[in-house]
N, C-alpha and C. Protein backbone atom coordinates (compact mmCIF):
# COMPACT_ATOMS: atom_id res chain seq x y z
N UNK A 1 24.76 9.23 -5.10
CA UNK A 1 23.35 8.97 -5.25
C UNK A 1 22.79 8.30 -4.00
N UNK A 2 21.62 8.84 -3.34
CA UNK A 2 20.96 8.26 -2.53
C UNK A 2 20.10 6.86 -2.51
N UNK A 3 20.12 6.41 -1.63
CA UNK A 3 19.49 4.53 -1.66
C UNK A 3 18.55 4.53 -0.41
N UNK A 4 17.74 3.60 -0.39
CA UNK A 4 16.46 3.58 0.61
C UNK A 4 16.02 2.42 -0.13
N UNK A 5 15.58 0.68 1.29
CA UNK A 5 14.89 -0.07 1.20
C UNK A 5 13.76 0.00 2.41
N UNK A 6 13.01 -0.47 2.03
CA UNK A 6 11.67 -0.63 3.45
C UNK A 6 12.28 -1.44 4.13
N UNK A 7 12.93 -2.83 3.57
CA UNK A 7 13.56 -4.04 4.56
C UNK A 7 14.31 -3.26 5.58
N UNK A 8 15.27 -2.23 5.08
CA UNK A 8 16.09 -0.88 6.29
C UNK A 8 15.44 -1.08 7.21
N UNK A 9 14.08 -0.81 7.32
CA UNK A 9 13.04 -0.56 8.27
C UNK A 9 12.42 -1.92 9.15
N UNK A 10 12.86 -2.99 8.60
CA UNK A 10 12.76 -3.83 8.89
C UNK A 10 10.96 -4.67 8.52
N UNK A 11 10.67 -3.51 7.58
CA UNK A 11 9.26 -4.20 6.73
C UNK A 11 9.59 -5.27 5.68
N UNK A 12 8.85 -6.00 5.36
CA UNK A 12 9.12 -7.17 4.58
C UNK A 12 7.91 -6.87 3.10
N UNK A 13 9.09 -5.75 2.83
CA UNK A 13 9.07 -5.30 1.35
C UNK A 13 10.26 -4.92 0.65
N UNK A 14 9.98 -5.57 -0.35
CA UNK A 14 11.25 -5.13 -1.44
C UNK A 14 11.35 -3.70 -2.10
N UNK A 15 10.00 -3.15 -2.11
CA UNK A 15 10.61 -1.51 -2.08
C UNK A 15 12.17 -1.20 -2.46
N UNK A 16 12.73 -0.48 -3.00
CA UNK A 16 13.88 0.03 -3.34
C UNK A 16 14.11 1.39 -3.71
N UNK A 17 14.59 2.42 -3.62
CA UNK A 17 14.91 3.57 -3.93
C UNK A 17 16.75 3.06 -4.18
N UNK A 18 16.63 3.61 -5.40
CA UNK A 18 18.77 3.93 -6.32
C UNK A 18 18.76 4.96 -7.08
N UNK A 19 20.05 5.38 -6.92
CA UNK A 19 20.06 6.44 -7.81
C UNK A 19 19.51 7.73 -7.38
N UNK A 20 18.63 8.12 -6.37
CA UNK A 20 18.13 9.56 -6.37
C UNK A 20 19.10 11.15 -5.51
N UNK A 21 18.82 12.20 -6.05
CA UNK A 21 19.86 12.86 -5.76
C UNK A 21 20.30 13.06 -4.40
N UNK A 22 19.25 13.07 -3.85
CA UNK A 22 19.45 13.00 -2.08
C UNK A 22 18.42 12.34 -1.26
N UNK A 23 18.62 12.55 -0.30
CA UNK A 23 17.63 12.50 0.80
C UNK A 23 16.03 12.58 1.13
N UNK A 24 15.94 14.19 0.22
CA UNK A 24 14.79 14.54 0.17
C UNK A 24 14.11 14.46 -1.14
N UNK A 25 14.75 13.72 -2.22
CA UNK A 25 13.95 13.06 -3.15
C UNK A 25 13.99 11.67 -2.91
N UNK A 26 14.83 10.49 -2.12
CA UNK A 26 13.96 9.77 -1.72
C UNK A 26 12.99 9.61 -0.82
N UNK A 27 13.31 10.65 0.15
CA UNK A 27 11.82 10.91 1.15
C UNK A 27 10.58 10.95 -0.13
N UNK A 28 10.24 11.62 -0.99
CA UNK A 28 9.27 12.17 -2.32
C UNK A 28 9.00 10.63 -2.80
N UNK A 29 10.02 9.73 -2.98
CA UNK A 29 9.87 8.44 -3.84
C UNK A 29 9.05 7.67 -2.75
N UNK A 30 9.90 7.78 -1.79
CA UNK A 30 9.20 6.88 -0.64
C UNK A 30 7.60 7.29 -0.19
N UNK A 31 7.03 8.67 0.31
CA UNK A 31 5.99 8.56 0.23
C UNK A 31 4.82 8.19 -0.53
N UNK A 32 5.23 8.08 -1.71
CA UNK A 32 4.34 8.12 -2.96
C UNK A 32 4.41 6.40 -2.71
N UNK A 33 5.49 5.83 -2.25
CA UNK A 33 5.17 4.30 -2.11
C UNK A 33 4.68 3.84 -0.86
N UNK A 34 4.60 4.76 -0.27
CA UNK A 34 4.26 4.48 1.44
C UNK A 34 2.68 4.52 0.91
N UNK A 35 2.23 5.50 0.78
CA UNK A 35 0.31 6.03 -0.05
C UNK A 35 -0.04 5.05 -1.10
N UNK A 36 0.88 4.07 -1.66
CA UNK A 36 0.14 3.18 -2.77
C UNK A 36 -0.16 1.82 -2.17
N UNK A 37 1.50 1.32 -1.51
CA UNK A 37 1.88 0.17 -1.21
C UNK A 37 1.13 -0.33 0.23
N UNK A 38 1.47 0.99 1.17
CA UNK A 38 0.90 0.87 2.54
C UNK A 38 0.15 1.21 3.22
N UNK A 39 -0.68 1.78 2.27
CA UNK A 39 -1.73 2.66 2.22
C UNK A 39 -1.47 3.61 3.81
N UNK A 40 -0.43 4.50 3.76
CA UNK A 40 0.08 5.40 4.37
C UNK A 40 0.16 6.35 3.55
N UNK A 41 -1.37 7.69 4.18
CA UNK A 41 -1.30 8.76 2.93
C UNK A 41 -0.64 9.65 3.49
N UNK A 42 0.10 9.96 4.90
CA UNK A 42 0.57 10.70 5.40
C UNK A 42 1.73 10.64 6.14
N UNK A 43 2.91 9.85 6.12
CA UNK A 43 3.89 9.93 7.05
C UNK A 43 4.02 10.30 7.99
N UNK A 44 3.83 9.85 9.23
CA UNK A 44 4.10 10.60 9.84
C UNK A 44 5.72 11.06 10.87
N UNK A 45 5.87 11.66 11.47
CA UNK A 45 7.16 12.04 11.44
C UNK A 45 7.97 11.55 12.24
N UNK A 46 7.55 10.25 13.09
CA UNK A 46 8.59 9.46 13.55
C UNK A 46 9.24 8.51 12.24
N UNK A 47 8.55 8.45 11.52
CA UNK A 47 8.24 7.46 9.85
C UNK A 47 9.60 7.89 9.23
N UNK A 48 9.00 9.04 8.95
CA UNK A 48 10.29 10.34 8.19
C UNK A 48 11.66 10.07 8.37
N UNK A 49 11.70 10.37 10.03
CA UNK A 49 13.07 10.45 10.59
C UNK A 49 13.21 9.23 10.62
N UNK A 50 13.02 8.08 10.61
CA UNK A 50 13.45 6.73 10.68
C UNK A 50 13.94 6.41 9.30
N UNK A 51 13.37 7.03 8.08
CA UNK A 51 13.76 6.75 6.62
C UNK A 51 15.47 7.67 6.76
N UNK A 52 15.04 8.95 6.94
CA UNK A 52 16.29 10.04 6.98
C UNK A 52 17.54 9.23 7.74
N UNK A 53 17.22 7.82 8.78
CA UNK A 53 18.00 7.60 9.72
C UNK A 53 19.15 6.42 8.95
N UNK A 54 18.23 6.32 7.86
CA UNK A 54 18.94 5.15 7.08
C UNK A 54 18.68 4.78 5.32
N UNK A 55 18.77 5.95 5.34
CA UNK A 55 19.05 6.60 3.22
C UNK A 55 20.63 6.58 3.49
N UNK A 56 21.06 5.71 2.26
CA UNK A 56 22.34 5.94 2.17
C UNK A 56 22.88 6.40 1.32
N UNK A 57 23.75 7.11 1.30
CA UNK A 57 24.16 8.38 0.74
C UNK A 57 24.79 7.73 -0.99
């Protein structure tokens, strides 16, 4: 199961992604919290690859 925190990123949010099947459903979890939390409605794709750089498997 895939894992993803924002802190990863070194943002000072508790955000959490557990449990999801991969990669590209926490990318899906994460934007939907990026558009609520950070009011980031669009990722953009240095964003992406920095999440992809540190989802753990």
């Amino acid at each position: 199961m895939a894992s993803f925190k924002c802190a990863d990123l070194g943002m000072a949010c508790g955000f959490e992604v557990k449990g999801a099947k991969d990669a590209n459903e926490v990318l899906a979890i994460a934007a939907a919290h990026a558009k609520t939390s950070h009011n980031i409605a669009n990722p953009p794709a240095d964003l992406v690859t920095k999440i992809r750089s540190v989802v753990k498997p």
